[in-house]
N, C-alpha and C. Protein backbone atom coordinates (compact mmCIF):
# COMPACT_ATOMS: atom_id res chain seq x y z
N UNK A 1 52.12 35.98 -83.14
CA UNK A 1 53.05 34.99 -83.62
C UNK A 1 53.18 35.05 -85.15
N UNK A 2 52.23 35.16 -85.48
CA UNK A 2 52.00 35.31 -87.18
C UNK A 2 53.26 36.13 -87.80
N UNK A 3 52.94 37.71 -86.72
CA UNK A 3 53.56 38.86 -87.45
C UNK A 3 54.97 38.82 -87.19
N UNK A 4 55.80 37.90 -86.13
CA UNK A 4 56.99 37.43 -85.99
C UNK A 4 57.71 36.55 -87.05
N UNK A 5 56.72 35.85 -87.70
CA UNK A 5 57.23 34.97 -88.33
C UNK A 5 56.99 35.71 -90.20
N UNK A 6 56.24 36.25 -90.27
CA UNK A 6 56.26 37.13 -91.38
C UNK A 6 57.61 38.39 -91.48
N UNK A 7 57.60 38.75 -90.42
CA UNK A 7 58.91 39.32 -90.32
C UNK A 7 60.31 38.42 -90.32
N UNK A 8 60.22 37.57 -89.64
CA UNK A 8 61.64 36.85 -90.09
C UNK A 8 61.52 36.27 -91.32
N UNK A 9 60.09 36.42 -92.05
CA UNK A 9 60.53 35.70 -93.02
C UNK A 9 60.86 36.67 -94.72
N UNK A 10 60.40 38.07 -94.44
CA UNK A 10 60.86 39.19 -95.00
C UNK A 10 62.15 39.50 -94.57
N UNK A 11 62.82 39.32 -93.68
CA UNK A 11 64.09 39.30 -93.24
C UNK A 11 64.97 38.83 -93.61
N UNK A 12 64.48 37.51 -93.85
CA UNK A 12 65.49 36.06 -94.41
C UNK A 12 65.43 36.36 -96.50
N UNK A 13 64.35 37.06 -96.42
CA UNK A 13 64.30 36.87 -98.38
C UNK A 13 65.36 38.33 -98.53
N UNK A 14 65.14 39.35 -98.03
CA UNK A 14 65.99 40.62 -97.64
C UNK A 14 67.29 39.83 -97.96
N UNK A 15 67.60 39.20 -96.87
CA UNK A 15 69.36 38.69 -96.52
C UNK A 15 69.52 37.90 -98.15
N UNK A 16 68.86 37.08 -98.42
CA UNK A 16 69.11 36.12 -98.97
C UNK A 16 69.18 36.94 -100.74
N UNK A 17 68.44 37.83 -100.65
CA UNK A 17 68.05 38.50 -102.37
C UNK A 17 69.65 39.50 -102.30
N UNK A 18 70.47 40.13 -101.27
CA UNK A 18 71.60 40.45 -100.79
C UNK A 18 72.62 39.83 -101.19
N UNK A 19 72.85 38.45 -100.82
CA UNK A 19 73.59 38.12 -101.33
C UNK A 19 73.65 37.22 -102.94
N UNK A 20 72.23 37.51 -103.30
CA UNK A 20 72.40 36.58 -104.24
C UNK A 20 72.64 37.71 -105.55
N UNK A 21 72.72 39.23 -104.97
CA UNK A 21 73.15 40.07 -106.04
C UNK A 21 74.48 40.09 -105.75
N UNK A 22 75.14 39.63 -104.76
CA UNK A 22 76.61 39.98 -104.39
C UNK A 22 76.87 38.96 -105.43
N UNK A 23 76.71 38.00 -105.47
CA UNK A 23 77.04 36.35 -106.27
C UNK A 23 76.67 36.67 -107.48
N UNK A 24 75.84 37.76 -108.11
CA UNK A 24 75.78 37.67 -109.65
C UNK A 24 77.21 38.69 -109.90
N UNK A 25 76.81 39.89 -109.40
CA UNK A 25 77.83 40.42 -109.63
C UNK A 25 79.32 40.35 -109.69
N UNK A 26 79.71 39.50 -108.62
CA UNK A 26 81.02 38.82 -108.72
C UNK A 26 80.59 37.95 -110.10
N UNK A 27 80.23 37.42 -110.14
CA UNK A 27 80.10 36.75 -111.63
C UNK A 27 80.33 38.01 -112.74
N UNK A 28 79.55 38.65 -112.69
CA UNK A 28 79.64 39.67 -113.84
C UNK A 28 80.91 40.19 -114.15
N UNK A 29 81.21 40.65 -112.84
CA UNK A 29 82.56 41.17 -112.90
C UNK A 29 83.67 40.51 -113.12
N UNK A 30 83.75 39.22 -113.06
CA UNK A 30 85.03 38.10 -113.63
C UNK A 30 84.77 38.24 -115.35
N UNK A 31 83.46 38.14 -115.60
CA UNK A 31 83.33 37.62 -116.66
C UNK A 31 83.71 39.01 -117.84
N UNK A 32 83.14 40.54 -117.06
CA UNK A 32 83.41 41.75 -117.88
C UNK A 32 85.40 41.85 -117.67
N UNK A 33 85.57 41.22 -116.35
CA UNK A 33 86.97 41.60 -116.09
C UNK A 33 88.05 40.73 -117.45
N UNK A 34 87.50 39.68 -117.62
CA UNK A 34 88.19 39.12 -119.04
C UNK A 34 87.89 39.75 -120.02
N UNK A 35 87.41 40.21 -120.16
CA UNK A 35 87.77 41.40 -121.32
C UNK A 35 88.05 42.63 -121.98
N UNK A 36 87.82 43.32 -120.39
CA UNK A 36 87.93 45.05 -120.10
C UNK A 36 88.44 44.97 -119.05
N UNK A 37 89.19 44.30 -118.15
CA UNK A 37 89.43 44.02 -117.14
C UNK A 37 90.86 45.36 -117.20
N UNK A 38 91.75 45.11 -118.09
CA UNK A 38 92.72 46.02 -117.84
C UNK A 38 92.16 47.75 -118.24
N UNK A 39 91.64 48.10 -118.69
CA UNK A 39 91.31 49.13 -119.46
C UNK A 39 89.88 49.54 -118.46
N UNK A 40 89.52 48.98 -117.25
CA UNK A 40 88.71 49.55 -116.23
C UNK A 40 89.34 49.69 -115.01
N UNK A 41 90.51 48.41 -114.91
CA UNK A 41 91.35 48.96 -113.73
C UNK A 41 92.43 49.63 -113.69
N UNK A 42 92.50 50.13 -115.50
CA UNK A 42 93.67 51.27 -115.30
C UNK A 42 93.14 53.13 -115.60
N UNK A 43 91.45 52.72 -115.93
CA UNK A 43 90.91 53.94 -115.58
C UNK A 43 90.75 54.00 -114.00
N UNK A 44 90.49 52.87 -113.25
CA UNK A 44 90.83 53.36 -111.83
C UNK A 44 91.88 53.65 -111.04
N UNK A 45 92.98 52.86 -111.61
CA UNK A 45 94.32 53.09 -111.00
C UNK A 45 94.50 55.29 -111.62
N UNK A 46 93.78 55.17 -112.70
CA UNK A 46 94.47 56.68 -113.10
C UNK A 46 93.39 57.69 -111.81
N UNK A 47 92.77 57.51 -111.36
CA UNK A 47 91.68 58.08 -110.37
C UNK A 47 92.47 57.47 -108.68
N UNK A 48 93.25 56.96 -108.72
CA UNK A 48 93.66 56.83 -107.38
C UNK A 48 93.45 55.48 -106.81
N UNK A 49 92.09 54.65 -107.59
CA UNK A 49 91.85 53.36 -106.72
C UNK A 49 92.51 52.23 -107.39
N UNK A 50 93.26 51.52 -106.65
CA UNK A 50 94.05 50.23 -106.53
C UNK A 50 93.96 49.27 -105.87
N UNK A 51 94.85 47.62 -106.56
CA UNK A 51 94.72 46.68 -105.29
C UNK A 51 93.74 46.26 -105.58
N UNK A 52 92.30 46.18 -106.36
CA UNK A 52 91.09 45.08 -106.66
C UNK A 52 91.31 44.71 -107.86
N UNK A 53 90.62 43.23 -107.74
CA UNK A 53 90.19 42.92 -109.17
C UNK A 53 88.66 42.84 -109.29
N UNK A 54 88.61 42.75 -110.68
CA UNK A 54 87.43 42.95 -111.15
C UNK A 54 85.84 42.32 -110.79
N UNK A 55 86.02 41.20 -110.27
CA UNK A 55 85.18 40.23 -109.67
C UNK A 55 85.04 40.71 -108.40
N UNK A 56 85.88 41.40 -107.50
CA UNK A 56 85.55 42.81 -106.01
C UNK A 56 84.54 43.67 -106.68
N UNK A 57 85.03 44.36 -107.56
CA UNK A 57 84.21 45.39 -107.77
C UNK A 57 82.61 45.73 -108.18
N UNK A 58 82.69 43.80 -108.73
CA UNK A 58 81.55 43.68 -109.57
C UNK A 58 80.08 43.17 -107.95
N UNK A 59 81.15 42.40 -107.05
CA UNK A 59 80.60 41.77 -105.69
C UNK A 59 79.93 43.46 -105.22
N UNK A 60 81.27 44.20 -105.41
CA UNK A 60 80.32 45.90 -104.53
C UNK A 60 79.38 46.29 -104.80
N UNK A 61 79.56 46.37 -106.31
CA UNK A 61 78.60 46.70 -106.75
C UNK A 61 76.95 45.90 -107.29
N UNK A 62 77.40 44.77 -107.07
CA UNK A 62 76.05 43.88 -106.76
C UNK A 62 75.31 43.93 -105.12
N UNK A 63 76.16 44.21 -104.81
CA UNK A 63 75.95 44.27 -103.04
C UNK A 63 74.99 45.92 -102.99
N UNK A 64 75.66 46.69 -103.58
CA UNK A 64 75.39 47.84 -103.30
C UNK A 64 73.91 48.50 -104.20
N UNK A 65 73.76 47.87 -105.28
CA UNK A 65 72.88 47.61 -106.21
C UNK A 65 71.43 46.76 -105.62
N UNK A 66 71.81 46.04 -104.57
CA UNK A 66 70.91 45.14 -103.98
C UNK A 66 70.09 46.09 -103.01
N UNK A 67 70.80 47.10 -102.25
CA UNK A 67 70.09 47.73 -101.45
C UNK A 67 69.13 48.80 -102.52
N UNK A 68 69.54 49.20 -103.65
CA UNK A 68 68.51 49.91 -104.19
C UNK A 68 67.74 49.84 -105.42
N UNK A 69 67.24 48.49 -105.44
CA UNK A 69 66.52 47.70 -106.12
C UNK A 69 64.89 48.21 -105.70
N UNK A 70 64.13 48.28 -107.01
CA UNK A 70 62.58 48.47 -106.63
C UNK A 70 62.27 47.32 -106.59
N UNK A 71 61.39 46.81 -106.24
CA UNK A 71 60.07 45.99 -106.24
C UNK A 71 59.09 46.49 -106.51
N UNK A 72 58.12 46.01 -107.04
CA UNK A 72 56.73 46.77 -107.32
C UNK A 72 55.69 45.27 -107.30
N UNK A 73 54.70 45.57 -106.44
CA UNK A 73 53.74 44.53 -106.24
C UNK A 73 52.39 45.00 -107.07
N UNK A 74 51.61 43.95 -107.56
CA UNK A 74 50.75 44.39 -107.89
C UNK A 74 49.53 43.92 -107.08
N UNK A 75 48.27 43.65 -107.26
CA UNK A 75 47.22 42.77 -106.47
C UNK A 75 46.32 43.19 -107.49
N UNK A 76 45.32 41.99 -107.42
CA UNK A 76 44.35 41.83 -108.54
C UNK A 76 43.09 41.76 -108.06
């Protein structure tokens, strides 16, 4: 029972540390998008990608950033 509940509960910090990089990053990305906002989505429009704004891109890439995050534990 222990190891069920240690697992859902590595599960739930997993989900939860997920979205809470999706939520900075959309932040980041509104906030970089006011001020480079045109001059990053018209280096992407010149590469083919269109149709987002800056606060998408910043959510992907917080999202996507979340899966490859270290941790490092220590013990004493």
């Amino acid at each position: 029972m222990k190891a069920i509940v240690t697992l859902l509960l590595t599960a739930a910090m997993f989900f939860l540390s997920l979205v809470l990089s999706l939520l900075i990053g959309a932040l980041c990305g509104f906030i970089v998008g006011l001020i480079f906002g045109p001059t990053i989505l018209g280096i992407f429009a010149a590469i083919g990608i269109t149709g987002f704004k800056m606060w998408q891109i910043g959510a992907f890439l917080g999202f996507v950033g979340g899966f490859f995050r270290s941790t490092t534990t220590q013990t004493s």
